[in-house]
N, C-alpha and C. Protein backbone atom coordinates (compact mmCIF):
# COMPACT_ATOMS: atom_id res chain seq x y z
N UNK A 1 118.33 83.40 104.62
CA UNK A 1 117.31 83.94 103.74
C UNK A 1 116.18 84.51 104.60
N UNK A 2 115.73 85.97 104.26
CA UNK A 2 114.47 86.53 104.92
C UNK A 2 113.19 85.97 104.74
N UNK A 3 112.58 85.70 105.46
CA UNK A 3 111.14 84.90 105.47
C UNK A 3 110.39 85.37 104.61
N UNK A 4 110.34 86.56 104.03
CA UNK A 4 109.32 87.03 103.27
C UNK A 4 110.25 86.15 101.91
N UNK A 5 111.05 86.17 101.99
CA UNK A 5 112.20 85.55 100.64
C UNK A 5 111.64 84.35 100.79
N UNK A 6 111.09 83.70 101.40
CA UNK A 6 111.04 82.21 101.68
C UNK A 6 109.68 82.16 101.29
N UNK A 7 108.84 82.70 101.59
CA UNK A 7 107.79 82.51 101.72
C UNK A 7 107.06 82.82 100.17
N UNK A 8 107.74 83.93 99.30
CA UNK A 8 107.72 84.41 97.99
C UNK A 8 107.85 82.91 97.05
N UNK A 9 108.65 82.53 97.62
CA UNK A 9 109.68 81.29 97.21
C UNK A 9 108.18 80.05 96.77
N UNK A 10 107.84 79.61 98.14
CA UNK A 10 106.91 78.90 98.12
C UNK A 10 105.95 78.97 97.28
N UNK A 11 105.24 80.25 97.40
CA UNK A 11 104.28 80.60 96.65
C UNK A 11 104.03 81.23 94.92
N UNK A 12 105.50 81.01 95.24
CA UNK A 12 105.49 80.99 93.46
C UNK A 12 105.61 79.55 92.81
N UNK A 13 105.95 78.49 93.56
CA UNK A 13 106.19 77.13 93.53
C UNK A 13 104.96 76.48 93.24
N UNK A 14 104.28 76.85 94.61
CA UNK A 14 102.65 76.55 94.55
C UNK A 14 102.02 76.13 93.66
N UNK A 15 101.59 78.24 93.16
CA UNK A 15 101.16 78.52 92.11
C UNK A 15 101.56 78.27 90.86
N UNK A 16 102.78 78.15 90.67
CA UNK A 16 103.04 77.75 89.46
C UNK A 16 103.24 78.80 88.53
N UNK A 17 103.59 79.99 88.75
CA UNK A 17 103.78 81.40 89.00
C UNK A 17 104.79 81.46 87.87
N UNK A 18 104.61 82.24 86.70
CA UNK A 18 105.73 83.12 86.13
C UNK A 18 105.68 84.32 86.41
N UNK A 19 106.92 84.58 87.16
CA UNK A 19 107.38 86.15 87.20
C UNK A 19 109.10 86.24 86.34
N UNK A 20 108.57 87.26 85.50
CA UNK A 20 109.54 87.81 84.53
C UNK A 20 110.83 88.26 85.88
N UNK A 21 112.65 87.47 85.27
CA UNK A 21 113.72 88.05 86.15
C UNK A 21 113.35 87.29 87.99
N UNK A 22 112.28 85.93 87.43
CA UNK A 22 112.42 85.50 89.48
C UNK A 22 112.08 83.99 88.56
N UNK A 23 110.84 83.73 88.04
CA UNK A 23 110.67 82.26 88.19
C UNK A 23 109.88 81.93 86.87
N UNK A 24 109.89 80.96 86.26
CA UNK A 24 109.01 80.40 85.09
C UNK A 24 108.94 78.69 85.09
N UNK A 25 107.93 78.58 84.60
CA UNK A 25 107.46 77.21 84.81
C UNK A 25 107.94 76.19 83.51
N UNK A 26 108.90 75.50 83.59
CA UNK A 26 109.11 74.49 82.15
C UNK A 26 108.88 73.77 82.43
N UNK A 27 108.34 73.02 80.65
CA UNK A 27 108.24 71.56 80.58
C UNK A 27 109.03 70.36 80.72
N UNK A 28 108.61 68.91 81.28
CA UNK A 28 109.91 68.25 81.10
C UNK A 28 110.96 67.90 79.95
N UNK A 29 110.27 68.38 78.60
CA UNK A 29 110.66 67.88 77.59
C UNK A 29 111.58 69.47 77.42
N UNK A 30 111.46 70.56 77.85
CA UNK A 30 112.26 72.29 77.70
C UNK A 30 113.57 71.38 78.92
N UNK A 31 113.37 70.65 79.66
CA UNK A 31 114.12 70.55 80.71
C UNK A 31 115.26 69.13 80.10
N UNK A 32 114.95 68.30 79.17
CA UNK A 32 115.46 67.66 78.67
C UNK A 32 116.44 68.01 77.14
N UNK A 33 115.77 69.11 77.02
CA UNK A 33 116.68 69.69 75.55
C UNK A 33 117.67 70.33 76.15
N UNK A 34 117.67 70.85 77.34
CA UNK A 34 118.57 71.29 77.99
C UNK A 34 119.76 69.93 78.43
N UNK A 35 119.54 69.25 78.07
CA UNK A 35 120.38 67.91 78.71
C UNK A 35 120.08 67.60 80.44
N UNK A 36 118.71 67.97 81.16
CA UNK A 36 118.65 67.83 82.26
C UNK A 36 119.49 68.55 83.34
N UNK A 37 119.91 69.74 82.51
CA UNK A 37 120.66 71.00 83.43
C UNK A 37 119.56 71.74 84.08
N UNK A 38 119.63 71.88 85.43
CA UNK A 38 118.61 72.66 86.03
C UNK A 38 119.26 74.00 86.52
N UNK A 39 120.06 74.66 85.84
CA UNK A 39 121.23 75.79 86.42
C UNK A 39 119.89 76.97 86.21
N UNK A 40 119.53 77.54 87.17
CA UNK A 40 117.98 78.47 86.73
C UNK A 40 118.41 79.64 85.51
N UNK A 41 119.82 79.59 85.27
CA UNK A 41 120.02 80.87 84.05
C UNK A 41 119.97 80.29 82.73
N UNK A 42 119.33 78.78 82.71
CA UNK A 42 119.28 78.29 81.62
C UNK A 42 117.49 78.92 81.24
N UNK A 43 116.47 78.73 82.39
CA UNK A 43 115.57 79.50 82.09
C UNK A 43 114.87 80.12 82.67
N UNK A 44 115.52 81.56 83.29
CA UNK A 44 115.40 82.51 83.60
C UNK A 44 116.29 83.79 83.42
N UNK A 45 115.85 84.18 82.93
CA UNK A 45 117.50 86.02 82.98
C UNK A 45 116.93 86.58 83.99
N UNK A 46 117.81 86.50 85.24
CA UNK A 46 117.89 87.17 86.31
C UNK A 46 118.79 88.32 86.11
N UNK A 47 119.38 88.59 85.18
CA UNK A 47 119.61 90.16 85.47
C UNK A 47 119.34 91.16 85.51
N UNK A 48 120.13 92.25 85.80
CA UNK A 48 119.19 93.66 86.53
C UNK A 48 118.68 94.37 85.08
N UNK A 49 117.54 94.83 85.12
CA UNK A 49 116.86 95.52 83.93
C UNK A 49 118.12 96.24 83.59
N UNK A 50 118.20 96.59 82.21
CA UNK A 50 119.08 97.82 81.39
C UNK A 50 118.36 98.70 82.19
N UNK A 51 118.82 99.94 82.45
CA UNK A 51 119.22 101.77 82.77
C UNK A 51 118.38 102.07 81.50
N UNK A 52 117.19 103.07 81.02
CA UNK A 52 117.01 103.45 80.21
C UNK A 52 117.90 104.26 79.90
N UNK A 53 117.81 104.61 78.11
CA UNK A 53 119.28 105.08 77.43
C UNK A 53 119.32 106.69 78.26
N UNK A 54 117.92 107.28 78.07
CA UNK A 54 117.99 108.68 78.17
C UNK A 54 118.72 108.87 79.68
N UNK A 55 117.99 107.97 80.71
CA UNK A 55 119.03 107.96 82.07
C UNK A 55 120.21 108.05 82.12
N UNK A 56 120.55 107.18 81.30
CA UNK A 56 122.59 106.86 81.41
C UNK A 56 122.96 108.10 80.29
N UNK A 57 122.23 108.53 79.19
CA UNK A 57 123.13 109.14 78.39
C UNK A 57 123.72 110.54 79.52
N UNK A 58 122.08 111.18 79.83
CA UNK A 58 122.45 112.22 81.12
C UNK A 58 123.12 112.13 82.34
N UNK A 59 122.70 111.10 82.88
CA UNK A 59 123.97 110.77 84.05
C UNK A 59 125.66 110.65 83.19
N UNK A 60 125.81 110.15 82.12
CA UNK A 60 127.45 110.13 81.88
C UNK A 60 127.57 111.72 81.00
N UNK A 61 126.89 112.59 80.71
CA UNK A 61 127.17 113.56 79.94
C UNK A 61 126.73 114.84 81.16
N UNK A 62 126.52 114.66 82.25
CA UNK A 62 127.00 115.33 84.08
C UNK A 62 128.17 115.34 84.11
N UNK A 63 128.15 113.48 84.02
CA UNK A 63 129.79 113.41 84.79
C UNK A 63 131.16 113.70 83.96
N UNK A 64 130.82 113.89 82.84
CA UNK A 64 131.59 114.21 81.84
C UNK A 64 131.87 115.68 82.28
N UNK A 65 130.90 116.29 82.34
CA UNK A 65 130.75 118.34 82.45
C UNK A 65 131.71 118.52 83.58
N UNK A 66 131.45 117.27 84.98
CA UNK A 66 131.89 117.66 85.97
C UNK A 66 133.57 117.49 85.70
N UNK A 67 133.79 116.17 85.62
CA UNK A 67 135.32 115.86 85.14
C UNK A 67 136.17 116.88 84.46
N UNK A 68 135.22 117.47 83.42
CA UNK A 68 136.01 118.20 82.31
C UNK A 68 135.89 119.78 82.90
N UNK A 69 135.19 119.94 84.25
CA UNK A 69 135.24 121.64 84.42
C UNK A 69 136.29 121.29 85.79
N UNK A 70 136.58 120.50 86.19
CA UNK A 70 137.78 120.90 87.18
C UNK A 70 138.91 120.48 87.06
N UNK A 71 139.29 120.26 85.02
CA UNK A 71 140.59 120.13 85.03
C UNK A 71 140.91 120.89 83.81
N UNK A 72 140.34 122.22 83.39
CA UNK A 72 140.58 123.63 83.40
C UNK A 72 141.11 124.37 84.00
């Protein structure tokens, strides 16, 4: 792990830090309804933001133009 990774790490610990998609702070009683699962995707969604629509609609309606003009 890169030190700045480490060091992010800490200082969100510290502080006590919610960052939306990295870290949030629960209670013991949020940590017990969970049955004492500490798996962090129980509370956090670390996944990658959605693509806004207008991005993806134009990027797949390119690749569509391109696909469909070199098999003419």
């Amino acid at each position: 792990m890169e030190p700045q990774n480490i060091e992010k790490i800490v200082n969100v610990f510290r502080e006590r830090v919610d960052i939306p998609r990295f870290s949030r702070a629960v209670s013991l009683e949020e940590i017990a309804d969970n049955d004492f699962n500490l798996n962090i995707r129980r509370y956090v969604d670390a996944s990658p933001a959605a693509e806004p629509r207008s991005t993806y609609g134009r990027r797949c309606s390119a690749a569509y133009r391109e696909v469909k003009s070199k098999w003419k």
